[in-house]
C-alpha atoms as a PDB file:
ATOM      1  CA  UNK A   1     -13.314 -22.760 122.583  1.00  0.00           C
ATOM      2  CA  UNK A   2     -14.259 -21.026 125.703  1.00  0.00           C
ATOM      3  CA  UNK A   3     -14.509 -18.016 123.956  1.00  0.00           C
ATOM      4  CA  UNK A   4     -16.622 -19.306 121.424  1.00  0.00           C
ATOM      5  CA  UNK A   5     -19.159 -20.047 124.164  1.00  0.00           C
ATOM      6  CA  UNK A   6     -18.791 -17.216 125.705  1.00  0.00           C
ATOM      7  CA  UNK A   7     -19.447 -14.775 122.731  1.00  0.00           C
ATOM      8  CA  UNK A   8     -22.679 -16.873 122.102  1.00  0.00           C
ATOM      9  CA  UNK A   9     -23.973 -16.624 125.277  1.00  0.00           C
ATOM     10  CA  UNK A  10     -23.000 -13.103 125.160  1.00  0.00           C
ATOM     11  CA  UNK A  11     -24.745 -12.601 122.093  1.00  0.00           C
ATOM     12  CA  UNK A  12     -27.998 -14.914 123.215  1.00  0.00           C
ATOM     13  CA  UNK A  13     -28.072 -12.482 126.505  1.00  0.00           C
ATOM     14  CA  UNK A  14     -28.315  -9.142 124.328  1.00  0.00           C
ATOM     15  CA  UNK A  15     -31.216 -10.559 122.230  1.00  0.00           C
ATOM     16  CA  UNK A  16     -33.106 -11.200 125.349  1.00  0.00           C
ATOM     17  CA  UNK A  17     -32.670  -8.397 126.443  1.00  0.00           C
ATOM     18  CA  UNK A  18     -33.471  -6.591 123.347  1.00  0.00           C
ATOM     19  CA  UNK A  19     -36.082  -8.701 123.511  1.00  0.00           C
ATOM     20  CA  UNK A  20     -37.464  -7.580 126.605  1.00  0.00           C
ATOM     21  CA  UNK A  21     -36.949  -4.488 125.589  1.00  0.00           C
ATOM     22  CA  UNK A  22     -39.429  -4.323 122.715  1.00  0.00           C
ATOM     23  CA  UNK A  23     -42.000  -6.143 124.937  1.00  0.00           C
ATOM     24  CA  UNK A  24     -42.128  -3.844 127.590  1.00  0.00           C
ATOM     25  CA  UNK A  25     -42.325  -0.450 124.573  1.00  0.00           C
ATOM     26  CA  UNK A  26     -45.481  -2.877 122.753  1.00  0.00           C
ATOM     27  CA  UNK A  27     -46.971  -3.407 126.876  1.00  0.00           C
ATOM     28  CA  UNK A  28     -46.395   0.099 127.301  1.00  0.00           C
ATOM     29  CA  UNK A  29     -48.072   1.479 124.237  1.00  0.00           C
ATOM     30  CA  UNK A  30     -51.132  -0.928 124.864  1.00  0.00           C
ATOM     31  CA  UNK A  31     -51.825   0.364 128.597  1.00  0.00           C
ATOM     32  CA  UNK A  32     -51.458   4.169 127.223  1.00  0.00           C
ATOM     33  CA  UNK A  33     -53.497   3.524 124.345  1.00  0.00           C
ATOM     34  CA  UNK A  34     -56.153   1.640 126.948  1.00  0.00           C
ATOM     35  CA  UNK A  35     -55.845   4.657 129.194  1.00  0.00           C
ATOM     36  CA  UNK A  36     -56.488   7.084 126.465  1.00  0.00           C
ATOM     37  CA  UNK A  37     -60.082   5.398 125.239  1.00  0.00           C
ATOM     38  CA  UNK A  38     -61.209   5.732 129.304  1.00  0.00           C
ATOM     39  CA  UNK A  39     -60.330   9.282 129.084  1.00  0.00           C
ATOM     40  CA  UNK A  40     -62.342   9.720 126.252  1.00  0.00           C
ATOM     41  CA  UNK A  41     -65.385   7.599 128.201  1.00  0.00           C
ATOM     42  CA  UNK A  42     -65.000   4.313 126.193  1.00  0.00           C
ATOM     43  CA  UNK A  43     -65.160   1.140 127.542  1.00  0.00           C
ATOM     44  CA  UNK A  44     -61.981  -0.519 126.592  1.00  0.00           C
ATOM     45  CA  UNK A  45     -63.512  -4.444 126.744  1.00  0.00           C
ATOM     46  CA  UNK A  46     -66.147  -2.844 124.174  1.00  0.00           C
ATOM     47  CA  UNK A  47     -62.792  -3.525 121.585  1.00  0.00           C
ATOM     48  CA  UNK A  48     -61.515  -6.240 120.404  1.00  0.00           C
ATOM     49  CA  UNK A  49     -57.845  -7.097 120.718  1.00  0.00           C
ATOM     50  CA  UNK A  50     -57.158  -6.667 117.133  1.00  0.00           C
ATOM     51  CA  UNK A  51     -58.260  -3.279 117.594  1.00  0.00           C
ATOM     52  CA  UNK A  52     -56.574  -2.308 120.794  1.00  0.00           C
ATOM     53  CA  UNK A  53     -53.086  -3.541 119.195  1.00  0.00           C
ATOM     54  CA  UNK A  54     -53.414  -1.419 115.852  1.00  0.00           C
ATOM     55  CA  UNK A  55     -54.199   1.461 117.727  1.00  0.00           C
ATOM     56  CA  UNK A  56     -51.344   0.852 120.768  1.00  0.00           C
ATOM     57  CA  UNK A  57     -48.982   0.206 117.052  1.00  0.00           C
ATOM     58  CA  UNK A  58     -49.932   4.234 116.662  1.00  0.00           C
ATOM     59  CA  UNK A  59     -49.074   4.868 119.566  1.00  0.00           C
ATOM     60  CA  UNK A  60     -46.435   3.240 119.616  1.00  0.00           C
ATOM     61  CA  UNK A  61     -44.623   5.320 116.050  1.00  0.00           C
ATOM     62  CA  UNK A  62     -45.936   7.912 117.377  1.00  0.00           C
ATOM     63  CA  UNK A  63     -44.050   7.815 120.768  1.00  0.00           C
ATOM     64  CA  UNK A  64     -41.597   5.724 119.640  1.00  0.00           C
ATOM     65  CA  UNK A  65     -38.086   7.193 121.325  1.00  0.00           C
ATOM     66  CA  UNK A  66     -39.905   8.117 124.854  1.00  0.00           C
ATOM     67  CA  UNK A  67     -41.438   4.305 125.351  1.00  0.00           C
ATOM     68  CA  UNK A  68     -38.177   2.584 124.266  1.00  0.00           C
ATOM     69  CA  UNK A  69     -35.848   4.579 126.424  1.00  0.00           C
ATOM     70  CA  UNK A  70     -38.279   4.072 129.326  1.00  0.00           C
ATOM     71  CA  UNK A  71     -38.160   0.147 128.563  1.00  0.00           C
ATOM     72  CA  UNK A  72     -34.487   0.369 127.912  1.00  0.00           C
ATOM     73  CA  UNK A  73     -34.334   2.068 131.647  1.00  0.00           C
ATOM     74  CA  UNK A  74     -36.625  -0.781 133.053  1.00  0.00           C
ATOM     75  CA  UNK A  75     -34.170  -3.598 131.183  1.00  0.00           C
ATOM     76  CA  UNK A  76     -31.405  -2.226 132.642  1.00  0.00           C
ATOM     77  CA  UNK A  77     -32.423  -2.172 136.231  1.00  0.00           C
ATOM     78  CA  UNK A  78     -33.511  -5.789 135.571  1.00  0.00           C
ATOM     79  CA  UNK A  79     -29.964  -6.684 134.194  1.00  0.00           C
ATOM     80  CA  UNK A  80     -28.116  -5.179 137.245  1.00  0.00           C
ATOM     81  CA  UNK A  81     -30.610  -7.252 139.655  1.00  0.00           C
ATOM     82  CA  UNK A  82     -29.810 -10.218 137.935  1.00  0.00           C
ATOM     83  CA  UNK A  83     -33.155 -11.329 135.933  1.00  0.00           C
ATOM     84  CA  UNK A  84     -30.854 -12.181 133.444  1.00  0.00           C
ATOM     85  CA  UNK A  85     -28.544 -14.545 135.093  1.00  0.00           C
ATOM     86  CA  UNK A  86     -25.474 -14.149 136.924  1.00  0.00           C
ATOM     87  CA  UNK A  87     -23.276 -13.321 133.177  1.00  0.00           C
ATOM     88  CA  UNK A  88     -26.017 -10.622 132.649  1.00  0.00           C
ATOM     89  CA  UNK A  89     -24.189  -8.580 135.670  1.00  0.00           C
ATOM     90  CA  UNK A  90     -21.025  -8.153 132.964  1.00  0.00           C
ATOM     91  CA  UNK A  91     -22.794  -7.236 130.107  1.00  0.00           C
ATOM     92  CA  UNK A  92     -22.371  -3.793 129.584  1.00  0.00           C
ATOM     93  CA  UNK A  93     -25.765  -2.046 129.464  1.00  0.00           C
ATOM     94  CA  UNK A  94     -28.319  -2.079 126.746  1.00  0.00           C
ATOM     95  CA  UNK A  95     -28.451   1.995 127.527  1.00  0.00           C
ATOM     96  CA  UNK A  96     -24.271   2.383 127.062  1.00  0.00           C
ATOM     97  CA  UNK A  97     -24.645  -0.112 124.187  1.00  0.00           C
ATOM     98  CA  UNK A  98     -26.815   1.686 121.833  1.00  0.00           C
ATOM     99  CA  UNK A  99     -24.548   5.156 122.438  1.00  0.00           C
ATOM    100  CA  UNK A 100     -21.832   3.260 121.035  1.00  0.00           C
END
């Protein structure tokens, strides 16, 4: 029964952190996507949000495999500080589990 438990916390921890994950790629693709319309002179608070998310989605296919692995980086050092609770420390990581 314990291992029941176990495997579904186990399995609750990976979606958080998969989770978190996808978060920080979607953040990510929104800042580069605001930095981009500066560059170009726009005023980014001259778009609406609606606007700003379908573009940072672009950006986001577009760049796809660089923002992830940066998130999946930025997961991972949360995981070994222990954002993710004190089980989160034997979880193997996010990085090693995706090679698998």
């Amino acid at each position: 029964m314990a291992e029941a438990t176990n495997s579904v916390h186990l399995a609750k921890l990976r979606a958080s952190m998969a989770h978190a994950t996808i978060v920080l790629a979607r953040l990510s693709a929104i800042k580069a996507t605001k930095r981009r319309l500066q560059a170009q002179g726009l005023k980014v608070n001259h778009f609406s949000r609606r606007d700003l998310v379908t573009r940072a989605e672009a950006y986001l296919q577009d760049h796809r495999d660089e923002l992830f692995a940066e998130a999946r980086e930025e997961v991972e050092r949360w995981r070994a500080s222990g954002f993710f609770g004190k089980r989160g420390g034997n979880l193997t990581s996010l990085t090693q589990n995706r090679k698998a």
